[in-house]
Protein backbone atom coordinates (compact mmCIF):
# COMPACT_ATOMS: atom_id res chain seq x y z
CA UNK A 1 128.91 99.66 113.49
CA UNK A 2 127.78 100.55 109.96
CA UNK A 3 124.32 101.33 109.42
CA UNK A 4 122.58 98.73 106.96
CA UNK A 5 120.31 99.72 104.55
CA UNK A 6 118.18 97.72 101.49
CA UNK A 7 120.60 97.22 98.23
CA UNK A 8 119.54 100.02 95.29
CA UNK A 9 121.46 99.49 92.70
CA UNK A 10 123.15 103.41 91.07
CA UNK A 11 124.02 101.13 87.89
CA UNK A 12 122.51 98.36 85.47
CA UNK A 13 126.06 96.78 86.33
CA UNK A 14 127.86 95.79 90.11
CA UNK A 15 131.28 94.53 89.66
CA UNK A 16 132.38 92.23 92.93
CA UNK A 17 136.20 92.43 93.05
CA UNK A 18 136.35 90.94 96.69
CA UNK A 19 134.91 88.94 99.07
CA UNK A 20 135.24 88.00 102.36
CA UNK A 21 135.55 84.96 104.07
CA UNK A 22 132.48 82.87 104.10
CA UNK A 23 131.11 85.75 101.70
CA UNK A 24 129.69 87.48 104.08
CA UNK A 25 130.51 90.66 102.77
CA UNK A 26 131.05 92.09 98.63
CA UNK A 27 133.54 94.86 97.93
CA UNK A 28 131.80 95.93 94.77
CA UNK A 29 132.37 98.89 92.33
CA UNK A 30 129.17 100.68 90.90
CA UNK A 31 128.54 103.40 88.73
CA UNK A 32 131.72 105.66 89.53
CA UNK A 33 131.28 104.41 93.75
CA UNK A 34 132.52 102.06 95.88
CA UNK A 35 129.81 99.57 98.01
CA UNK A 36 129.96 96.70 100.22
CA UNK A 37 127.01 94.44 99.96
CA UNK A 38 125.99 91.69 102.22
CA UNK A 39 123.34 89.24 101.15
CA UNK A 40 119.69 89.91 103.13
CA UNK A 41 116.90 87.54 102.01
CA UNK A 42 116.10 87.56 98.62
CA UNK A 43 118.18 90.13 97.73
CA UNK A 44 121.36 92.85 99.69
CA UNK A 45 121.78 95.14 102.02
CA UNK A 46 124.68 97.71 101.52
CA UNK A 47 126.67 100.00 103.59
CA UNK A 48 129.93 102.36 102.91
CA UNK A 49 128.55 103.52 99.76
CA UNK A 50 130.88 106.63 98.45
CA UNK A 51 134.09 107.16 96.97
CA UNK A 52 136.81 104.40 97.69
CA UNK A 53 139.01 105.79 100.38
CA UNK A 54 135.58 105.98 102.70
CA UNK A 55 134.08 102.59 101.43
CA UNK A 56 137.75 101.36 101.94
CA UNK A 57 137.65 102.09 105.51
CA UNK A 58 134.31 100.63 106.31
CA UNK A 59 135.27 97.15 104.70
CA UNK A 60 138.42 97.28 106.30
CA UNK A 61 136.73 97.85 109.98
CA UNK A 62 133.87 94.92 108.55
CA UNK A 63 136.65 92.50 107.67
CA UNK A 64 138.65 92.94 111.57
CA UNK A 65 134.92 92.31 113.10
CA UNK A 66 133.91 89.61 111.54
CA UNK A 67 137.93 87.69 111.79
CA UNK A 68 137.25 88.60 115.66
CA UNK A 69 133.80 86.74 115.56
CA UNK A 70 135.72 83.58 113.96
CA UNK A 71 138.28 83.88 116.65
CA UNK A 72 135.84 84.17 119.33
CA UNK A 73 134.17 81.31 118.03
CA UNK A 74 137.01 78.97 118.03
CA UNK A 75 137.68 79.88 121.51
């Protein structure tokens, strides 16, 4: 499970390329790194912060859990 932590912004700019169903999660570029946000609140949380082939790898492991909570749900 990633660890989730308050969103902190490394850039005056996040650009959101993906999301994921229901938006539950961002796959968002920032300031030279890679981030997946989630919204918390009144603001994000973010996890997988870091260059793309490790951020990659968390949103890819975010994106199987959360089609196996759908699945489990239609069940």
């Amino acid at each position: 499970m990633p660890v989730w932590e308050p969103h902190v912004p490394r850039s005056p700019r996040s650009r959101v390329t993906e999301q994921s169903c229901c938006a539950a999660y961002e796959w968002c570029s920032e300031g030279g790194q890679y981030v997946i946000l989630r919204p918390a609140g009144d603001g994000y949380e973010e996890t997988g912060r870091g260059i793309y082939a490790r951020a990659r790898q968390v949103w890819n492991e975010l994106l199987e859990q959360h089609a196996e909570s759908h699945k489990r749900r239609t069940k």
